[in-house]
C-alpha atoms as a PDB file:
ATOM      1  CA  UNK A   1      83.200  27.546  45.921  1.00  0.00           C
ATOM      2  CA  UNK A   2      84.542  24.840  48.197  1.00  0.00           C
ATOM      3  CA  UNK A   3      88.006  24.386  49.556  1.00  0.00           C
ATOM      4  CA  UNK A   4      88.632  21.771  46.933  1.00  0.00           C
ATOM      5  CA  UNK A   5      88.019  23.887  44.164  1.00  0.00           C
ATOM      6  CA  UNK A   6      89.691  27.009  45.672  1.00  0.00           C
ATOM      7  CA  UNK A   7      92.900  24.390  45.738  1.00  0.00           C
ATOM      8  CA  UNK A   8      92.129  23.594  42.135  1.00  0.00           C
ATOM      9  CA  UNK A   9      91.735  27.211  41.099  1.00  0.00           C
ATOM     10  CA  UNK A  10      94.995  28.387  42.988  1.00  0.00           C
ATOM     11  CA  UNK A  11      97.218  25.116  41.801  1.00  0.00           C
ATOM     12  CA  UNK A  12      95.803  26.209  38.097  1.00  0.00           C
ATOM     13  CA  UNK A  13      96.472  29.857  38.123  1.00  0.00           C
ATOM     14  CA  UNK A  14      99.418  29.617  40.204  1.00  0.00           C
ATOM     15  CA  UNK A  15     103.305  30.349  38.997  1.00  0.00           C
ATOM     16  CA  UNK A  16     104.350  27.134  41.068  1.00  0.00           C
ATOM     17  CA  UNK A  17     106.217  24.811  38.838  1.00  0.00           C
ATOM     18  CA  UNK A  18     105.058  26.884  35.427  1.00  0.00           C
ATOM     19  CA  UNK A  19     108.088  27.185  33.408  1.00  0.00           C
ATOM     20  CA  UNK A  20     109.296  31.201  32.794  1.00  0.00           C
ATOM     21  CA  UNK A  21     111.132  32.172  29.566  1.00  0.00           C
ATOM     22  CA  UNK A  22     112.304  35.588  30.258  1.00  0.00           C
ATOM     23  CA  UNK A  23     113.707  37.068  27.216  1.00  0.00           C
ATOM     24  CA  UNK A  24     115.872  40.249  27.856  1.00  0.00           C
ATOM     25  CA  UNK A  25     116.118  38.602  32.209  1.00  0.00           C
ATOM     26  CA  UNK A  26     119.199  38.903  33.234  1.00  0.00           C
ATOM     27  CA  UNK A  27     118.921  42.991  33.988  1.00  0.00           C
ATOM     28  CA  UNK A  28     116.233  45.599  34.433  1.00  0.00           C
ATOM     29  CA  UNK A  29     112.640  44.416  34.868  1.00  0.00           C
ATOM     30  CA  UNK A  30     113.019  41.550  33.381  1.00  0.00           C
ATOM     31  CA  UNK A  31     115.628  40.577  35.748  1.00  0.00           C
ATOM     32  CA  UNK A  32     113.581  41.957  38.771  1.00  0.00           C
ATOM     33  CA  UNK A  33     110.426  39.747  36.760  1.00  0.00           C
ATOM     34  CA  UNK A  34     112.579  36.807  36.996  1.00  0.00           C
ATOM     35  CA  UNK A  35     113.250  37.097  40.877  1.00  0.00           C
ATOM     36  CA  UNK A  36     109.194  38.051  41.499  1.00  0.00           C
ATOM     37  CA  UNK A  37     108.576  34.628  39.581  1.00  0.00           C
ATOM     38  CA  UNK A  38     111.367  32.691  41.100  1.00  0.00           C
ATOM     39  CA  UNK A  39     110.034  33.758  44.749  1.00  0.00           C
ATOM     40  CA  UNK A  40     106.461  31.775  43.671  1.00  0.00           C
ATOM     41  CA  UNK A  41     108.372  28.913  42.859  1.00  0.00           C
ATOM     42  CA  UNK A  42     108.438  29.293  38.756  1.00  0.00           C
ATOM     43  CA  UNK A  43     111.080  27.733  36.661  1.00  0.00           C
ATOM     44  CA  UNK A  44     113.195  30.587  35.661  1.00  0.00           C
ATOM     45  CA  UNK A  45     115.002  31.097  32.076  1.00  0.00           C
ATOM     46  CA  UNK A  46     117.015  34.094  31.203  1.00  0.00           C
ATOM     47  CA  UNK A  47     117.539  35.264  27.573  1.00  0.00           C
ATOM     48  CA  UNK A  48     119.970  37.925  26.835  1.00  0.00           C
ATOM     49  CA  UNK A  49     122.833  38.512  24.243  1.00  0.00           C
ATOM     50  CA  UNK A  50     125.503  39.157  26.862  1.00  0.00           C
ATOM     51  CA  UNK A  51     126.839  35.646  28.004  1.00  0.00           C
ATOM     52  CA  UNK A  52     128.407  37.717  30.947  1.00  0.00           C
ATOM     53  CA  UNK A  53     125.359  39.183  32.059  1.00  0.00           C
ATOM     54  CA  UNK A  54     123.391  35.875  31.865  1.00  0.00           C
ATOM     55  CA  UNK A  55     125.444  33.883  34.088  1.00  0.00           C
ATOM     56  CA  UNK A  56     125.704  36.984  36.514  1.00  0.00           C
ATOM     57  CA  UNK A  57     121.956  36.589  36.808  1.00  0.00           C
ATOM     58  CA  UNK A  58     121.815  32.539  36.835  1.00  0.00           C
ATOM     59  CA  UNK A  59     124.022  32.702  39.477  1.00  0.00           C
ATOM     60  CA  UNK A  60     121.440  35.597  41.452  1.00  0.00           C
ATOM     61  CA  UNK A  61     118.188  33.108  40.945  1.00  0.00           C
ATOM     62  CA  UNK A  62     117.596  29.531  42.539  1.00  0.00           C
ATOM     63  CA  UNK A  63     119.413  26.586  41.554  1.00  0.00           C
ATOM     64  CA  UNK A  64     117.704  25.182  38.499  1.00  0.00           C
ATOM     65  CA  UNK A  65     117.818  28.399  36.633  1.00  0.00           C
ATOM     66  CA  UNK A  66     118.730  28.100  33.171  1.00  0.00           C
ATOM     67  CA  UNK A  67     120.788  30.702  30.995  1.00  0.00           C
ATOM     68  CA  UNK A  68     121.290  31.525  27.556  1.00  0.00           C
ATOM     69  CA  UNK A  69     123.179  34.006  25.178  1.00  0.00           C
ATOM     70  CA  UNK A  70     120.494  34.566  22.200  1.00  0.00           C
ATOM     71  CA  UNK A  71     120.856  37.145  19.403  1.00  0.00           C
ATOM     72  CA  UNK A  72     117.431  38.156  19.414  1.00  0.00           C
ATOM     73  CA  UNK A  73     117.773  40.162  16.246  1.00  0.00           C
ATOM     74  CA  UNK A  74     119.441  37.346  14.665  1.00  0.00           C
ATOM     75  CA  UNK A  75     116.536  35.003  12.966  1.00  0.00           C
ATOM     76  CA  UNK A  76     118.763  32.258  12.947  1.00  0.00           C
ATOM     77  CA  UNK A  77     119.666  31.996  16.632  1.00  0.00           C
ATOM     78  CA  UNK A  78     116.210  32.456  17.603  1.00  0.00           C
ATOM     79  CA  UNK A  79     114.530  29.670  15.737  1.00  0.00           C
ATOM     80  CA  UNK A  80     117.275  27.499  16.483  1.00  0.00           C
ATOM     81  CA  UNK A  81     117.047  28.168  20.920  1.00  0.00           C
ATOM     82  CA  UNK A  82     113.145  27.912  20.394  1.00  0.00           C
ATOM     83  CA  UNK A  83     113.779  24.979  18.152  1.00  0.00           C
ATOM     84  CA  UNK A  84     115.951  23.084  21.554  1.00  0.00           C
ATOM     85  CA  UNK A  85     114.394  25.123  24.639  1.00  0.00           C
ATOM     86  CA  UNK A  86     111.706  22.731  25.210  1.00  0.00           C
ATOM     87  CA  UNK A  87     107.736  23.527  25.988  1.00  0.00           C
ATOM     88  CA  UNK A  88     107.084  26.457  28.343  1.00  0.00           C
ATOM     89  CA  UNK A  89     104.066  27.983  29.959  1.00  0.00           C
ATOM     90  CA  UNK A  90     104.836  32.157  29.624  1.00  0.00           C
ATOM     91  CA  UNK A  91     107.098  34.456  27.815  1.00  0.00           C
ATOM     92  CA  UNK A  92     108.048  37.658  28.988  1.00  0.00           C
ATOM     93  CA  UNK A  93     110.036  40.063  26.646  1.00  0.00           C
ATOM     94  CA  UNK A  94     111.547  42.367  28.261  1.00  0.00           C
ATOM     95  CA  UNK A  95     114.865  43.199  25.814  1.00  0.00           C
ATOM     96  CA  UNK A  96     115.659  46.492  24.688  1.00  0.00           C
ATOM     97  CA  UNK A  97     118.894  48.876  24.595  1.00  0.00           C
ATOM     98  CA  UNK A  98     119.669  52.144  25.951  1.00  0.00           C
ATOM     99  CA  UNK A  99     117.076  54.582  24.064  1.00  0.00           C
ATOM    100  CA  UNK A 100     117.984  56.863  21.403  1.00  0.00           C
ATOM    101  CA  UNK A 101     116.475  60.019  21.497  1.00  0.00           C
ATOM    102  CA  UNK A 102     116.810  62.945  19.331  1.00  0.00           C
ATOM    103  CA  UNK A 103     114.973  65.546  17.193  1.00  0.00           C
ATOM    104  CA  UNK A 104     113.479  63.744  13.464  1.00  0.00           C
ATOM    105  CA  UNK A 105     115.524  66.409  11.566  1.00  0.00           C
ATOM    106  CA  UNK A 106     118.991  65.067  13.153  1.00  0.00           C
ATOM    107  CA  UNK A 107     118.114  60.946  12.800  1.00  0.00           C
ATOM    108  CA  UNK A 108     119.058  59.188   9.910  1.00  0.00           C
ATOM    109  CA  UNK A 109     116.814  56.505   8.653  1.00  0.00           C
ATOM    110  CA  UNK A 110     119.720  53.955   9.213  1.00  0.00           C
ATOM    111  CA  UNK A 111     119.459  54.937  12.850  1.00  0.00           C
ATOM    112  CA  UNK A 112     116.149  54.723  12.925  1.00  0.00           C
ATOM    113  CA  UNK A 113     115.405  51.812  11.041  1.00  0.00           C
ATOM    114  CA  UNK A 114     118.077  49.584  13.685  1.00  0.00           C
ATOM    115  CA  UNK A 115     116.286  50.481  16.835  1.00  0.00           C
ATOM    116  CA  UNK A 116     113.525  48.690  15.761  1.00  0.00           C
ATOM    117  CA  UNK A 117     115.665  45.535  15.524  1.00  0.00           C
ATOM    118  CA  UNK A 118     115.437  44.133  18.826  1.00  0.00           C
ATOM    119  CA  UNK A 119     112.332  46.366  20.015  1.00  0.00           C
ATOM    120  CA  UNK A 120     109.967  45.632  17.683  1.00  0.00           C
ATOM    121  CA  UNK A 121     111.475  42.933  15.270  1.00  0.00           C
ATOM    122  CA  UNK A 122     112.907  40.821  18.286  1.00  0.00           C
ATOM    123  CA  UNK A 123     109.590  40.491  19.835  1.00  0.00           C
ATOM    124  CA  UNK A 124     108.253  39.497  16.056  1.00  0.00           C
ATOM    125  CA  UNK A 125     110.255  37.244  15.871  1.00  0.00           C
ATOM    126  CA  UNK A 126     110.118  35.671  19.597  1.00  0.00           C
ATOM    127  CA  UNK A 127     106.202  35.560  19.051  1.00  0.00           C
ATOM    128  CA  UNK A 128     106.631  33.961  15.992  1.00  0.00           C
ATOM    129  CA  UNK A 129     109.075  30.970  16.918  1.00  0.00           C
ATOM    130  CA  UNK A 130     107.478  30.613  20.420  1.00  0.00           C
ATOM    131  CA  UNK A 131     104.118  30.098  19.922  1.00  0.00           C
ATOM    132  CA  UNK A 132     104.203  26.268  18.822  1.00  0.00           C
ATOM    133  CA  UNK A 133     105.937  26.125  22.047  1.00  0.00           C
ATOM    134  CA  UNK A 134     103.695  27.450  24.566  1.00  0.00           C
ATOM    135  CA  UNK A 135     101.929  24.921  26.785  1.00  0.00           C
ATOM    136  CA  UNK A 136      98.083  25.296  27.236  1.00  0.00           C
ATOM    137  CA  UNK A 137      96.954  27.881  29.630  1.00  0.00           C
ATOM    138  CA  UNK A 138     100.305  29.541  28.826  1.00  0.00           C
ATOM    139  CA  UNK A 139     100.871  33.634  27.694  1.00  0.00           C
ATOM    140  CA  UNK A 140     103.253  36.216  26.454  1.00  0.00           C
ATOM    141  CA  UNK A 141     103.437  39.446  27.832  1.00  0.00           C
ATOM    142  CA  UNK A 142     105.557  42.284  26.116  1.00  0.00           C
ATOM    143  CA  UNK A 143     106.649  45.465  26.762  1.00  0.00           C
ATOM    144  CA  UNK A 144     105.897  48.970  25.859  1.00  0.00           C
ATOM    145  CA  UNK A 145     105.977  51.891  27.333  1.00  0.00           C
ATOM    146  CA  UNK A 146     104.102  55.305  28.333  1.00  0.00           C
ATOM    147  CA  UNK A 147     105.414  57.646  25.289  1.00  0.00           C
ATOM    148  CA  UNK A 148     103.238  56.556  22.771  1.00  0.00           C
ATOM    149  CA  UNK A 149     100.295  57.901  24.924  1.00  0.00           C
ATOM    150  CA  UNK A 150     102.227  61.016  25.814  1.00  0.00           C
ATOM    151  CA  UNK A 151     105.248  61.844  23.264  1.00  0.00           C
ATOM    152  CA  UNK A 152     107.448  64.891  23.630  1.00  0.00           C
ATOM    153  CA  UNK A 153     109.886  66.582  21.247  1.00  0.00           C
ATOM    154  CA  UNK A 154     112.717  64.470  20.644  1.00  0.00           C
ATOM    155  CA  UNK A 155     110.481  60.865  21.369  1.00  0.00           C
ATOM    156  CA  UNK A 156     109.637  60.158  17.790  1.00  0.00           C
ATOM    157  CA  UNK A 157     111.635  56.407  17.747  1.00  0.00           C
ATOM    158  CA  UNK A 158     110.446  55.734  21.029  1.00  0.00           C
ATOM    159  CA  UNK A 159     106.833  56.508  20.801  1.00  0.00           C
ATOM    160  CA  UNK A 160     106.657  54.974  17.237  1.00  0.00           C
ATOM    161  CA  UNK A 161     107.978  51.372  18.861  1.00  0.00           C
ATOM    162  CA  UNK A 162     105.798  51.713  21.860  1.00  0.00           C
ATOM    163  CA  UNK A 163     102.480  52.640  19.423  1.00  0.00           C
ATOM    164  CA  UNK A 164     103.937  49.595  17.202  1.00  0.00           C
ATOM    165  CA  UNK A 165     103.975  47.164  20.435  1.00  0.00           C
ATOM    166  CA  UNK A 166     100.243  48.039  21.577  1.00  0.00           C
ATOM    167  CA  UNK A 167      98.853  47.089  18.242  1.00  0.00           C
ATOM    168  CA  UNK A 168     100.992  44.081  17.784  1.00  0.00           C
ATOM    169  CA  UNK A 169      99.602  42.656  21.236  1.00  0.00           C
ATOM    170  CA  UNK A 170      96.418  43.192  20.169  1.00  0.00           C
ATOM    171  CA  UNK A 171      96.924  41.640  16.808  1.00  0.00           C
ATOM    172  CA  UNK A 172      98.619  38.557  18.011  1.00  0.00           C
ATOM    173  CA  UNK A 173      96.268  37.773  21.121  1.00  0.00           C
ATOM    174  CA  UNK A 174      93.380  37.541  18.207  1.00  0.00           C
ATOM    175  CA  UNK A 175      95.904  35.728  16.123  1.00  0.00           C
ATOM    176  CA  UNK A 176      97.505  33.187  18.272  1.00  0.00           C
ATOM    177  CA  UNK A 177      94.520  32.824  20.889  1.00  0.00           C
ATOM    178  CA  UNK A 178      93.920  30.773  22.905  1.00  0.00           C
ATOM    179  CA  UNK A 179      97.367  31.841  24.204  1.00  0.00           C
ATOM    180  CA  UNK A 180      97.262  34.596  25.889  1.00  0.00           C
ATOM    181  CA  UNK A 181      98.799  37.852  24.930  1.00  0.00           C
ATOM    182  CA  UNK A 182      99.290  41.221  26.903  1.00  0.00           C
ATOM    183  CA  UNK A 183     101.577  43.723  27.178  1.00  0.00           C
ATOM    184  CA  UNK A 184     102.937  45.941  30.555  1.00  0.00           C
ATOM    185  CA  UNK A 185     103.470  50.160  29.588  1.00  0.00           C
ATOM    186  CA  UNK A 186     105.589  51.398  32.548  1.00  0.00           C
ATOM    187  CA  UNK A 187     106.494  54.811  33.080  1.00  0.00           C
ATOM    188  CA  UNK A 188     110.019  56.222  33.960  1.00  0.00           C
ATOM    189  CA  UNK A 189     111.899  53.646  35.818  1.00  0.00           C
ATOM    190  CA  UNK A 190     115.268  53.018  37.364  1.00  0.00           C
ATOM    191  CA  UNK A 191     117.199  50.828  34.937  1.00  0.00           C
ATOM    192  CA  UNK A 192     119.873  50.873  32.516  1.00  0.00           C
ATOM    193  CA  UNK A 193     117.247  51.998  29.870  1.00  0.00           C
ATOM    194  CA  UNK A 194     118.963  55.521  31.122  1.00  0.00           C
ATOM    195  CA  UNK A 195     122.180  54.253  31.140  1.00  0.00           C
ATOM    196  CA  UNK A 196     123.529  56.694  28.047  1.00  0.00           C
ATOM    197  CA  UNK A 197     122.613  59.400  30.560  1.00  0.00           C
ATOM    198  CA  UNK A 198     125.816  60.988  33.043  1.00  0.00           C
ATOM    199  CA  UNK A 199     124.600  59.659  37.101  1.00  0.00           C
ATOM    200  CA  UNK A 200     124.064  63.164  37.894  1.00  0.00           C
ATOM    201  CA  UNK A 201     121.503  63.595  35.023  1.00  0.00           C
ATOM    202  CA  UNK A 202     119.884  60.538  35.878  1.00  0.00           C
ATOM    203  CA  UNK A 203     119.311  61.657  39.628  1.00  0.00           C
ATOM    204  CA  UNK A 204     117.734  64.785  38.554  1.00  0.00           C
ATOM    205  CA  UNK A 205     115.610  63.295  36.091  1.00  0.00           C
ATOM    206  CA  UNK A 206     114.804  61.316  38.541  1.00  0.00           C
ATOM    207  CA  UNK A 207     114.602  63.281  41.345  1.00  0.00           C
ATOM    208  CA  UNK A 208     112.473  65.749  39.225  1.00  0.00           C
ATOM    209  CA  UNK A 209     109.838  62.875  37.691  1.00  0.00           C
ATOM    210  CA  UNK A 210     109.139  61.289  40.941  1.00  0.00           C
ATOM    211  CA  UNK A 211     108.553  64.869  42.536  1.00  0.00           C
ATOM    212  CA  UNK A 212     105.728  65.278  39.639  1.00  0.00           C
ATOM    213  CA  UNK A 213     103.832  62.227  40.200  1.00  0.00           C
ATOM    214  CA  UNK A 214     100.826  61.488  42.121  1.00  0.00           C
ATOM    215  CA  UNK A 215     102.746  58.982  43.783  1.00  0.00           C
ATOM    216  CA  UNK A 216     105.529  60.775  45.002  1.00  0.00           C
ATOM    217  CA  UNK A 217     108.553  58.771  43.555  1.00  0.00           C
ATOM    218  CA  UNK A 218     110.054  57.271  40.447  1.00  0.00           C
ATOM    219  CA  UNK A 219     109.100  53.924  39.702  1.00  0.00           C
ATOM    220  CA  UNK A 220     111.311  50.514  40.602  1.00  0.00           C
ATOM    221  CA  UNK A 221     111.821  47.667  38.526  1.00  0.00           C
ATOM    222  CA  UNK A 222     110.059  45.777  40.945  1.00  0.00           C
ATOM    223  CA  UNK A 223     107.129  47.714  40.984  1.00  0.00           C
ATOM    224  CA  UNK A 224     106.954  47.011  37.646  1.00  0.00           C
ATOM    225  CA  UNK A 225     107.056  43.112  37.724  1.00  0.00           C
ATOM    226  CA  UNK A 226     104.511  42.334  39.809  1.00  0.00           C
ATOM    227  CA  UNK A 227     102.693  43.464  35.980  1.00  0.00           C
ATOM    228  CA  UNK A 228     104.123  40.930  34.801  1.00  0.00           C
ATOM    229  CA  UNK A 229     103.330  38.298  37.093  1.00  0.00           C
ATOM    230  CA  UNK A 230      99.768  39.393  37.077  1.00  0.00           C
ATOM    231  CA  UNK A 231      99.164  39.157  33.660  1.00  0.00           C
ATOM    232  CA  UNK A 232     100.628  35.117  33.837  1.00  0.00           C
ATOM    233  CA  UNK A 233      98.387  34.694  36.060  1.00  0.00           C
ATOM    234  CA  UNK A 234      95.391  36.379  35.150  1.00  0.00           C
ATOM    235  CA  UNK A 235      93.692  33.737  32.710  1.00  0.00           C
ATOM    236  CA  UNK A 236      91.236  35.931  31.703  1.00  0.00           C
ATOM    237  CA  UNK A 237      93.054  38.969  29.832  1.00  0.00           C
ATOM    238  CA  UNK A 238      94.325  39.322  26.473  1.00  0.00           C
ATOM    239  CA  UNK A 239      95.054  41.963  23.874  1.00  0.00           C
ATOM    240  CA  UNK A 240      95.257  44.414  26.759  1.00  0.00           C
ATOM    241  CA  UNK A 241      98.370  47.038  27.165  1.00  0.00           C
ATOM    242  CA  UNK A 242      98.393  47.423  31.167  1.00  0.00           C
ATOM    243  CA  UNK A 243      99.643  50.860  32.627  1.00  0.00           C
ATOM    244  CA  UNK A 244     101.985  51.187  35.221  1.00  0.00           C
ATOM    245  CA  UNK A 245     103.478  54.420  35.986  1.00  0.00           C
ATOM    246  CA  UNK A 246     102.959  56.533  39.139  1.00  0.00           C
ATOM    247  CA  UNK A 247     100.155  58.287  37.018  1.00  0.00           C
ATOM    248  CA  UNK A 248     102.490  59.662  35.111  1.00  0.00           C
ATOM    249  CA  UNK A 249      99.740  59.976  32.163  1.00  0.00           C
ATOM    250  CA  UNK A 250      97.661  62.175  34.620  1.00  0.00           C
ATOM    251  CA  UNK A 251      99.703  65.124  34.970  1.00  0.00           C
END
């Protein structure tokens, strides 16, 4: 390959200029996804419901950053910022509250059936209303997570959203090809996914996970959005869930 095509190839695959719609960006990985992007030069946009939050993390990224307050369980307020966003080459969704464990016997199906709302119905719904939006060459990436490959007692929401988000990747890259559509599985990671948990709990969980892995430490949001950036970029993946967690699934 010559130098002109190597230009070609790296101006094509590049985030430079490609416009980022980051719902569930202004905290967590998704926040630490946005900075990753904004770093290559991407247009940033930050989703979340909390109009507090989003300007916190407007105010964080480049100038040019745009922010919105979305209920993303509310159909309405989807289709309608979808409807007025504009075209946009990826869409990350990263959204999702504090997790609710607990054993099956003590969970009510009301419970139950409301953490799928955002989870799992959210990203429905922002794969549904973002689609005719997407410019060519463009992607989603969603988000799962590690305990639908290994559950444990108390897991059974969790691992049931997580098993729900691997198939629906894989359903809507064949559906909605040729965009592109993956999904990042991290592991245990520092963010407020733990934040229902007292600081000295969270240290020792912590403390205790990163001891166990092959690695040697718990995982950072920005380990984990360098996934994310990869799977924009890489133009020739879909349908595939991509692990990230200290090999966590290993031991």
């Amino acid at each position: 390959m010559n130098t002109k095509e190597n230009t070609v190839m790296s101006s094509r695959s590049g985030l430079a200029g490609k416009r980022i719609l980051l719902l569930g960006g202004s905290s967590g990985i998704g926040f630490a996804t946005a900075q990753a992007a904004a770093q290559e030069d991407a247009l940033i946009i930050v989703v979340s419901s909390n109009r507090q939050r989003v300007d916190q993390a407007v105010a964080e990224l480049p100038e040019g950053t745009e922010g919105y307050a979305v209920d993303l369980t509310n159909e309405d307020q989807v289709r309608g910022f979808f409807d007025s966003v504009g075209s946009f080459d990826h869409l990350v969704f990263t959204a999702g509250e504090s997790l609710q464990l607990g054993d099956l016997a003590s969970t009510s199906l009301d419970s139950a059936q409301q953490y799928f709302n955002l989870r799992y119905w959210g990203a429905f719904m922002a794969a549904k209303y973002a689609a005719p939006h997407i410019l060519p060459g463009g992607s989603m990436v969603f988000t799962t997570g590690i305990v639908s490959l290994r559950p444990q007692k108390g897991w059974s929401l969790g691992a049931s959203i997580c098993g729900a988000m691997d198939a629906f990747t894989r359903a809507m890259a064949m559906e909605l090809a040729p965009i592109r559509v993956n999904a990042v599985c991290p592991g245990v990671v520092k963010t407020d996914l733990w934040k229902n948990m007292s600081e000295t709990d969270r240290a020792t969980m912590y403390d205790q996970i990163g001891q166990s892995l092959p690695v040697g430490r718990i995982g950072e949001a920005t380990d984990i959005a360098q996934t994310y950036l990869y799977l924009m970029k890489q133009e020739w993946s879909t349908g595939q869930v991509l692990v990230v967690d200290g090999g966590a699934v290993l031991v």
